[in-house]
Protein backbone atom coordinates (compact mmCIF):
# COMPACT_ATOMS: atom_id res chain seq x y z
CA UNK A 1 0.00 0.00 0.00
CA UNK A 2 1.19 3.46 -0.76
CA UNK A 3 0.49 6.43 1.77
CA UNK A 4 0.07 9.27 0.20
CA UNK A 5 1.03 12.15 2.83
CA UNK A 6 0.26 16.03 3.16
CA UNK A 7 2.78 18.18 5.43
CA UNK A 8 1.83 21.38 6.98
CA UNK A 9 4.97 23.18 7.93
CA UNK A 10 8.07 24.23 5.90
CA UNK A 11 10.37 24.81 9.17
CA UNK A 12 14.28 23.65 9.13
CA UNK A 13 12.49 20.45 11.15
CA UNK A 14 10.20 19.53 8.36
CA UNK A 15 13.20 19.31 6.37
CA UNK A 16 15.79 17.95 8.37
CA UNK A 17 13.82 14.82 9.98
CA UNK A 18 10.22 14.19 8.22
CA UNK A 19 11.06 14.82 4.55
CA UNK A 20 14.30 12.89 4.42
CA UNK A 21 12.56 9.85 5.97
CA UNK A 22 9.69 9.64 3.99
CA UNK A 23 11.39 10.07 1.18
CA UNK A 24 13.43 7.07 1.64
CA UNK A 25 10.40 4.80 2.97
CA UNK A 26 9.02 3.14 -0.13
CA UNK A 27 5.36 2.87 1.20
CA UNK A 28 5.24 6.78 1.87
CA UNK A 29 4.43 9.57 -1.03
CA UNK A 30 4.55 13.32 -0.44
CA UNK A 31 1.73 14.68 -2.41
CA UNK A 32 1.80 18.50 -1.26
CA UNK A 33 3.19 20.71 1.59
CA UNK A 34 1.59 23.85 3.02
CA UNK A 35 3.73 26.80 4.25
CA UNK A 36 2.91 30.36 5.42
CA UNK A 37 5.12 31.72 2.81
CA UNK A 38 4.81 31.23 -0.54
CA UNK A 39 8.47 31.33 -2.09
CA UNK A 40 9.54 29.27 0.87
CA UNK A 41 6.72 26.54 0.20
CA UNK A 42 7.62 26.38 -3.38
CA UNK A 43 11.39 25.99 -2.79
CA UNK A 44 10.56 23.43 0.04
CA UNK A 45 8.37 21.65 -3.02
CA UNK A 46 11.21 22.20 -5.57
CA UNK A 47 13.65 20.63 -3.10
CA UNK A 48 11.84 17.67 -2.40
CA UNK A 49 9.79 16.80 -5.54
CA UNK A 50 6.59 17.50 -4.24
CA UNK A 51 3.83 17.79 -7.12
CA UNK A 52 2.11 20.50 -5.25
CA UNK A 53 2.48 23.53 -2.29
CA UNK A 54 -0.12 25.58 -0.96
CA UNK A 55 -0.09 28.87 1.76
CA UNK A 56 -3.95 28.03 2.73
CA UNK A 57 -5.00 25.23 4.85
CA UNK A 58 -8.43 24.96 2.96
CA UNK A 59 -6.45 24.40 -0.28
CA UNK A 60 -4.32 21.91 1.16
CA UNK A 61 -7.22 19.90 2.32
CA UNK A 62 -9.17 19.55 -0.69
CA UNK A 63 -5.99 17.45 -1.75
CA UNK A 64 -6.81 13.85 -1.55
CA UNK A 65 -4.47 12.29 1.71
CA UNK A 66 -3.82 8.74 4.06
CA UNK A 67 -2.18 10.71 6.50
CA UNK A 68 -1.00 14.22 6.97
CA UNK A 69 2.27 15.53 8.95
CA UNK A 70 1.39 18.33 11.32
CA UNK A 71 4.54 20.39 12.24
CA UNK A 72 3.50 24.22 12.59
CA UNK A 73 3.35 26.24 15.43
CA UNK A 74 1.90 25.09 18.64
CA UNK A 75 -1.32 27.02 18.48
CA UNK A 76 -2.23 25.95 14.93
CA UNK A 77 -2.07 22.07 16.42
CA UNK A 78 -5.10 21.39 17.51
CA UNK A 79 -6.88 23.21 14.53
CA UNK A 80 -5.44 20.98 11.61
CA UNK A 81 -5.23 17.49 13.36
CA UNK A 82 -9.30 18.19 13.88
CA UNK A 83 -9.89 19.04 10.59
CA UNK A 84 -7.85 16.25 9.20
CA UNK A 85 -9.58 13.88 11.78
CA UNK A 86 -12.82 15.11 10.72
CA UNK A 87 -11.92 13.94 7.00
CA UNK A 88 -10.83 10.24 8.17
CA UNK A 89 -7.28 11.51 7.84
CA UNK A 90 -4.35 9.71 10.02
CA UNK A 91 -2.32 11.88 11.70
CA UNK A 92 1.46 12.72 13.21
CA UNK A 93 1.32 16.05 14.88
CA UNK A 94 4.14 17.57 16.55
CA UNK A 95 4.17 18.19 20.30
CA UNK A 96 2.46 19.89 22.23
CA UNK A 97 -1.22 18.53 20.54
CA UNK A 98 -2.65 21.71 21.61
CA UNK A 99 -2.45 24.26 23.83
CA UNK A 100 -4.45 23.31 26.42
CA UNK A 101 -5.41 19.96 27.92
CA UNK A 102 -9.38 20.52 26.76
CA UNK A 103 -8.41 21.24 23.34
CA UNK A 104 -5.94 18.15 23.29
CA UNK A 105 -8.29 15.72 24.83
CA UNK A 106 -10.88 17.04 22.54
CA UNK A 107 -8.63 15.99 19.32
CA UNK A 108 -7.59 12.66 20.75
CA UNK A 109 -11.14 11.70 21.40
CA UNK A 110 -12.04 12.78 18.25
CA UNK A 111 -9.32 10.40 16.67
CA UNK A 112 -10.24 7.34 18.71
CA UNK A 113 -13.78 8.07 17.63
CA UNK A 114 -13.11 7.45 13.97
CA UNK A 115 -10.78 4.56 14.62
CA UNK A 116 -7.11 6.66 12.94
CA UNK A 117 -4.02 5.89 13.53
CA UNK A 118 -1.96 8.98 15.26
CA UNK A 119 1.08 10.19 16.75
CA UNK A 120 2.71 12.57 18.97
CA UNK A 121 6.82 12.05 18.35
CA UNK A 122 8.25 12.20 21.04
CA UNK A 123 11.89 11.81 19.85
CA UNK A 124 13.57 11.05 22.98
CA UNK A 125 12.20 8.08 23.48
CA UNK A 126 13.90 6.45 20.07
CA UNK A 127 18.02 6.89 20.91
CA UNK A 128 19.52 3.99 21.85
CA UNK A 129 20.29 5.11 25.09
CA UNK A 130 16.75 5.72 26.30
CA UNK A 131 15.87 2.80 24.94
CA UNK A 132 18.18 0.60 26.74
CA UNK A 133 17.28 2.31 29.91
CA UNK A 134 13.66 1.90 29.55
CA UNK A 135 14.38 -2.15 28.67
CA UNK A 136 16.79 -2.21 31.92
CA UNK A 137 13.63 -0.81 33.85
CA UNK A 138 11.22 -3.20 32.46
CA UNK A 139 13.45 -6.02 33.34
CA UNK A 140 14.09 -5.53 36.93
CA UNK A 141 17.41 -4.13 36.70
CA UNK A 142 16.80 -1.09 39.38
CA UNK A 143 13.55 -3.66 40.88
CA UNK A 144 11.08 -1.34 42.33
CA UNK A 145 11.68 2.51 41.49
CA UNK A 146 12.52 4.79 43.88
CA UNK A 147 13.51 8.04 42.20
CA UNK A 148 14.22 9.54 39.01
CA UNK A 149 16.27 12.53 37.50
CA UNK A 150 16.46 14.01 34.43
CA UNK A 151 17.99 16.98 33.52
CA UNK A 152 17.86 19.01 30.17
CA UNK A 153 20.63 21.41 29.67
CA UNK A 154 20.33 23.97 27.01
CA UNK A 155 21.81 27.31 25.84
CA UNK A 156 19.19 28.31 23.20
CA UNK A 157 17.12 30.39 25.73
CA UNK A 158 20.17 33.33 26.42
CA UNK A 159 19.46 34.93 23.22
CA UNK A 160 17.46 37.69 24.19
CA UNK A 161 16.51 38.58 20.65
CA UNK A 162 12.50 37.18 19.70
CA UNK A 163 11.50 33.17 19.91
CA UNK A 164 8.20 31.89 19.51
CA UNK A 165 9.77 29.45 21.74
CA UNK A 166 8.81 31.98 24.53
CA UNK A 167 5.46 33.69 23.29
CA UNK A 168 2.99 32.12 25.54
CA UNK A 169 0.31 32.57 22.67
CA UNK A 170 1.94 30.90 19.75
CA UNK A 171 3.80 28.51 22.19
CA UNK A 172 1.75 27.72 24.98
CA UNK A 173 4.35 28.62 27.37
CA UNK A 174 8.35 28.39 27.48
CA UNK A 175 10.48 25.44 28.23
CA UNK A 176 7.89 23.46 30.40
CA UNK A 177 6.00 23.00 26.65
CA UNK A 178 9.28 23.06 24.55
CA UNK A 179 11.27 21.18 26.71
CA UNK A 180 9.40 19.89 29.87
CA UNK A 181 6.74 17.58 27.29
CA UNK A 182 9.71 15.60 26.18
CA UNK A 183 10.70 14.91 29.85
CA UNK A 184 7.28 14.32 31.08
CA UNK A 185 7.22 11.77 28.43
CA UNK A 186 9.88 10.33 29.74
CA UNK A 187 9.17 10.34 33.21
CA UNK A 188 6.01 8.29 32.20
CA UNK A 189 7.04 5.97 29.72
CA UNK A 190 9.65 4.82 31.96
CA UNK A 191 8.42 4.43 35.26
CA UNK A 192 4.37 4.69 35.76
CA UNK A 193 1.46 6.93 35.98
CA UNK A 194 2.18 10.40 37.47
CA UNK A 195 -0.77 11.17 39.94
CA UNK A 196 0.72 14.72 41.46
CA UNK A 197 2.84 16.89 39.74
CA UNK A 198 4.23 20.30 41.00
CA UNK A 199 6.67 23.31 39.21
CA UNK A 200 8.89 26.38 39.83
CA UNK A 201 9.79 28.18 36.92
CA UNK A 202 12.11 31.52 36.45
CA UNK A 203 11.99 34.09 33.96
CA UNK A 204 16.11 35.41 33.58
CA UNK A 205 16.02 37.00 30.16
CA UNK A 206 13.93 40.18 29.15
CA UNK A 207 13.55 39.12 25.21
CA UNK A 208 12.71 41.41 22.48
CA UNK A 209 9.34 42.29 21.35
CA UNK A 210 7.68 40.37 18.38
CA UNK A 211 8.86 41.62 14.59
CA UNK A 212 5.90 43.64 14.25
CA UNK A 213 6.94 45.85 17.64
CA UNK A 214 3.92 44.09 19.20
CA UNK A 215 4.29 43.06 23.30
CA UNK A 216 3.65 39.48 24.44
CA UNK A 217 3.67 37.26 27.45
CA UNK A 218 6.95 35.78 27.78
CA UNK A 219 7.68 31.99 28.72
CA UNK A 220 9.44 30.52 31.23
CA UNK A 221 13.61 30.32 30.36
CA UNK A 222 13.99 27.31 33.07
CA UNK A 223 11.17 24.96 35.02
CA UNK A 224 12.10 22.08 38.20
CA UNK A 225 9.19 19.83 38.05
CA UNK A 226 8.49 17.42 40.77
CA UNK A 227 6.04 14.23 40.25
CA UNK A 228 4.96 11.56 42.29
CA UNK A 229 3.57 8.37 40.96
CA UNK A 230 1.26 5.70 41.50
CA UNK A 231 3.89 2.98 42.19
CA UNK A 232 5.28 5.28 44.84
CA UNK A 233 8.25 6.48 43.17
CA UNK A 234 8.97 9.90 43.01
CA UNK A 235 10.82 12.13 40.36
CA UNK A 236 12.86 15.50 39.63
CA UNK A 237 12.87 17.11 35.72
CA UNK A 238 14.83 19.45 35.46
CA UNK A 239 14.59 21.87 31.92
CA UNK A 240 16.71 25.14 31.06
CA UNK A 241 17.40 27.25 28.22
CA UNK A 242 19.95 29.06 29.97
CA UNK A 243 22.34 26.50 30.40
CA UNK A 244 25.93 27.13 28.48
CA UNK A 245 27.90 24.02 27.95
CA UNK A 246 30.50 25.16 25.42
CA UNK A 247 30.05 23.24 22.41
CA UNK A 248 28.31 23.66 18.70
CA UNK A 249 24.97 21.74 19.35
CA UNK A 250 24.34 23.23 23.03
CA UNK A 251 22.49 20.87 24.84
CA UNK A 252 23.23 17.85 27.35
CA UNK A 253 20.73 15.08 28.95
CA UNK A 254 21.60 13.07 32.22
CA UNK A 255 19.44 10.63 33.92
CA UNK A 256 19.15 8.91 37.45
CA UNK A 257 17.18 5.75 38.35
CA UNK A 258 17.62 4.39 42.12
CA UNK A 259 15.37 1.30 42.80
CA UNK A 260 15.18 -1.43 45.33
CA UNK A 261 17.69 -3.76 43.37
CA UNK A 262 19.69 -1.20 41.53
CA UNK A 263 20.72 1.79 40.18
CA UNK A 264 21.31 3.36 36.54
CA UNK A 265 22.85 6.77 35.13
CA UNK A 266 22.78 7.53 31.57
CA UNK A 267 24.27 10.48 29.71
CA UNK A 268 23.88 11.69 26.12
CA UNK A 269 26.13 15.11 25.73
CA UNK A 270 25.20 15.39 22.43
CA UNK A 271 29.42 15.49 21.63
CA UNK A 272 30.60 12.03 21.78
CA UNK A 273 29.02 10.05 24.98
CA UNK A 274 26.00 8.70 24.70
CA UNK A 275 26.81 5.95 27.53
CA UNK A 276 24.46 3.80 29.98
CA UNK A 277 25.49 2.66 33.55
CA UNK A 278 24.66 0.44 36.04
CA UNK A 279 25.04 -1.16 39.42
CA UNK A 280 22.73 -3.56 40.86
CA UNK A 281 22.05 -3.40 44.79
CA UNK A 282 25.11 -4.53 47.17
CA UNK A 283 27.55 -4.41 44.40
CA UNK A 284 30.80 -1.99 45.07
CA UNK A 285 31.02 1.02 43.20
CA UNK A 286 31.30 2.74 40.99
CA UNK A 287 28.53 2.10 38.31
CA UNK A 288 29.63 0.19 35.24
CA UNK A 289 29.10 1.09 31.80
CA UNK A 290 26.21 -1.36 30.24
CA UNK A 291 26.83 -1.62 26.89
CA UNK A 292 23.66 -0.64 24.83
CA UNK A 293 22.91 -3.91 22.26
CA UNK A 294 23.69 -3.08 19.19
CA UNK A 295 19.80 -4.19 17.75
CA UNK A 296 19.34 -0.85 19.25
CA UNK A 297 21.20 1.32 17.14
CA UNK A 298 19.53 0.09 13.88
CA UNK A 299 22.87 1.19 11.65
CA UNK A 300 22.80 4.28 13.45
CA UNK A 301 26.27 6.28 13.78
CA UNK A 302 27.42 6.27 17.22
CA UNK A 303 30.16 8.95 16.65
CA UNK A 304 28.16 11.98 18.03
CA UNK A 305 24.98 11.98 19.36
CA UNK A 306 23.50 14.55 16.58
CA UNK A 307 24.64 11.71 14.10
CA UNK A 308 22.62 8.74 16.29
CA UNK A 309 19.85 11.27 16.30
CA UNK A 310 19.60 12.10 12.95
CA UNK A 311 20.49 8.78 11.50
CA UNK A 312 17.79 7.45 13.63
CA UNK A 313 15.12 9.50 12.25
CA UNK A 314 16.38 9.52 8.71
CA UNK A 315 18.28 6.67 8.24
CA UNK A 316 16.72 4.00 10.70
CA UNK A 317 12.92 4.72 10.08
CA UNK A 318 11.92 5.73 13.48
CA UNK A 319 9.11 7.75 14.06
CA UNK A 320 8.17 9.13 10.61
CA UNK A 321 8.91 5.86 9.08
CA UNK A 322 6.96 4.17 12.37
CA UNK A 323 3.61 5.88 11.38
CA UNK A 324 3.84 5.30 8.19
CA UNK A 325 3.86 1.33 8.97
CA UNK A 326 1.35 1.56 10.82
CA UNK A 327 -1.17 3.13 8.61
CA UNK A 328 -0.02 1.37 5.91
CA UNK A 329 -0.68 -2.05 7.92
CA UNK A 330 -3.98 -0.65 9.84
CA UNK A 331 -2.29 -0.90 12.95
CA UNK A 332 -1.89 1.73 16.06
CA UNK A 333 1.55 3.06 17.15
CA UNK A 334 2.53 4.65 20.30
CA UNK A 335 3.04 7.64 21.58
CA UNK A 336 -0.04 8.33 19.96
CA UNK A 337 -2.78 11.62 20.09
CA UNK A 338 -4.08 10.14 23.54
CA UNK A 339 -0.50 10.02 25.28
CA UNK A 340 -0.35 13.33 23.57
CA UNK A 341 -3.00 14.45 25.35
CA UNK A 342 -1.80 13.24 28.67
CA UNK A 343 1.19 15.10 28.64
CA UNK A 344 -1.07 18.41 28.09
CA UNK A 345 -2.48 17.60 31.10
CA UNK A 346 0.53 17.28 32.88
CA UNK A 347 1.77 20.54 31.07
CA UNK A 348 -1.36 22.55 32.14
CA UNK A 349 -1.44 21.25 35.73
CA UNK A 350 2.76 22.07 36.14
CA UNK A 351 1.93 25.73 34.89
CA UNK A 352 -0.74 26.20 37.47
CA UNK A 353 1.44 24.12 40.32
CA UNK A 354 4.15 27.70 39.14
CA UNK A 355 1.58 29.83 39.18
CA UNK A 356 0.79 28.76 42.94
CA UNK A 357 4.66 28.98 43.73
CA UNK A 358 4.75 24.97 43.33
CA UNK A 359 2.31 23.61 45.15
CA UNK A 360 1.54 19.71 44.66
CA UNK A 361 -1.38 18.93 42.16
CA UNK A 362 -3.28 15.81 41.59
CA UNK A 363 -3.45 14.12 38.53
CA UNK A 364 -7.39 13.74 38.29
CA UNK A 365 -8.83 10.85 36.10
């Protein structure tokens, strides 16, 4: 079966990770792209192939699609995947589904209503490294979890000229969207259900108004989250932009897992480590490295991390290439529009817990 896919977004992303991999999966086919500007959607079409580019969303969906990549900004989310739902079209839509939790949970019911496949790419959760962790979980290594950390170190926040990135109304908020969603992921898919969740957040840059001289509210630049969950555990996310660590990319991941039986720290520095360790309960220090199986890499360079990412994506047919399989085979694929929507939740109740100067909030069904 061929797909035949529409993309809405023209952005360095859309270029560097969804158009190279479904270009080189031989069940996908880029019919048109829709961009905000029209020289930019035509070159994007040029450079690709694509038979056809539009600037208007209308346009774009009288085209005849399987599936449609959503990768625009944040507050134009919700709009297309319901529109594209509403036409029986599967979807992949960038993170965060929406801006809110009501709109998000409203789209994801919507999809499970007319049976679609969806997802929400969450990217982290593909590199070798995570993936070996979450295995190592799953198997008992740490036994019954006790804690976990993760950190998210970035630089791209210091800038002080204008991001979307920080304009609450395109963006939702600051990091705790941009940043926090991939971590809260994380948290989740690794451990358990989060039932209380609680945020600070600081605001260390004044950043320039909008290109049209307009004001705006301004996003968080850093967020500490604390969660509890349901098995008991409890866990620390940590997300900056203002964090310099000296080197091209600009960005740096740790994690900590403590358990009954054990203990594992992974690091991905983006540079040249991307390195698992463990040390199972009783055992003498320090942690050992635990090789990640090679099944894991799927061909994927293991010189940089930027190379394992982008080979992964490109290269290795995850995500983009994992949707694609699945609507090509009628089958579901995880994380989809409802995890999607859980992580709004999470989102939305973290900015109130900052709003409240942190205070503890539960998870309600």
């Amino acid at each position: 079966m061929t797909v035949k896919v529409g993309v809405f977004g023209t952005s360095w992303w859309v270029d560097s990770m969804y158009l190279p991999a479904l270009q080189a999966h031989d069940q996908a086919e880029v019919v048109a792209v829709c961009g905000r500007d029209p020289d930019r959607a035509a070159a994007f079409a040029d450079r690709w192939g694509i038979p056809k580019w539009f600037t208007d969303e209308d346009e774009m969906f009288s085209q005849q699609f399987d599936a449609v990549v959503i990768a625009t900004p944040n507050n134009t989310h919700a709009l297309l995947a319901t529109e594209a739902i509403s036409r029986g079209i599967h979807v992949l839509c960038e993170k965060p589904l929406a801006t809110s939790y009501a709109d998000a949970r409203h789209v994801a019911e919507a999809a499970v209503e007319a049976n679609l496949t969806t997802m929400v790419p969450f990217t982290y959760r593909y590199m070798p490294s995570n993936q070996w962790v979450k295995r190592l979980i799953d198997d008992g290594f740490i036994g019954r979890p006790h804690h976990l950390g993760l950190r998210y170190f970035t630089s791209f926040g210091r800038n002080s000229e204008y991001s979307w990135r920080f304009d609450e109304e395109v963006a939702g908020s600051g990091v705790l969207g941009d940043l926090g969603s991939h971590w809260l992921d994380m948290a989740s898919w690794l451990v358990g259900e989060i039932v209380e969740i609680g945020a600070t957040t600081e605001h260390m840059v004044d950043r320039d108004l909008r290109p049209d001289g307009s004001p705006y509210v301004q996003g968080e630049d850093s967020a500490l989250i604390t969660v509890r969950y349901a098995n008991g555990a409890n866990g620390i996310l940590q997300v900056s932009s203002m964090c310099w660590e000296g080197d091209g990319f600009g960005q740096v991941h740790h994690l900590d897992a403590h358990g009954s039986d054990g203990t594992l720290h992974a690091i991905n520095d983006w540079k040249t480590v991307q390195e698992v360790r463990g040390l199972r309960f009783d055992e003498p220090g320090p942690a050992a490295v635990v090789p990640i199986p090679d099944e894991l890499w799927r061909g994927a360079r293991r010189d940089t991390a930027h190379n394992t990412y982008r080979d992964t994506f490109r290269i290795a047919g995850r995500m983009a290439g994992d949707f694609i399989d699945a609507v090509a085979a009628g089958l579901t694929c995880e994380p989809d529009l409802a995890a999607g929507a859980r992580i709004q939740k999470l989102l939305d109740l973290a900015v109130s817990s900052a709003a409240q100067g942190g205070v503890m909030l539960q998870v309600d069904d």
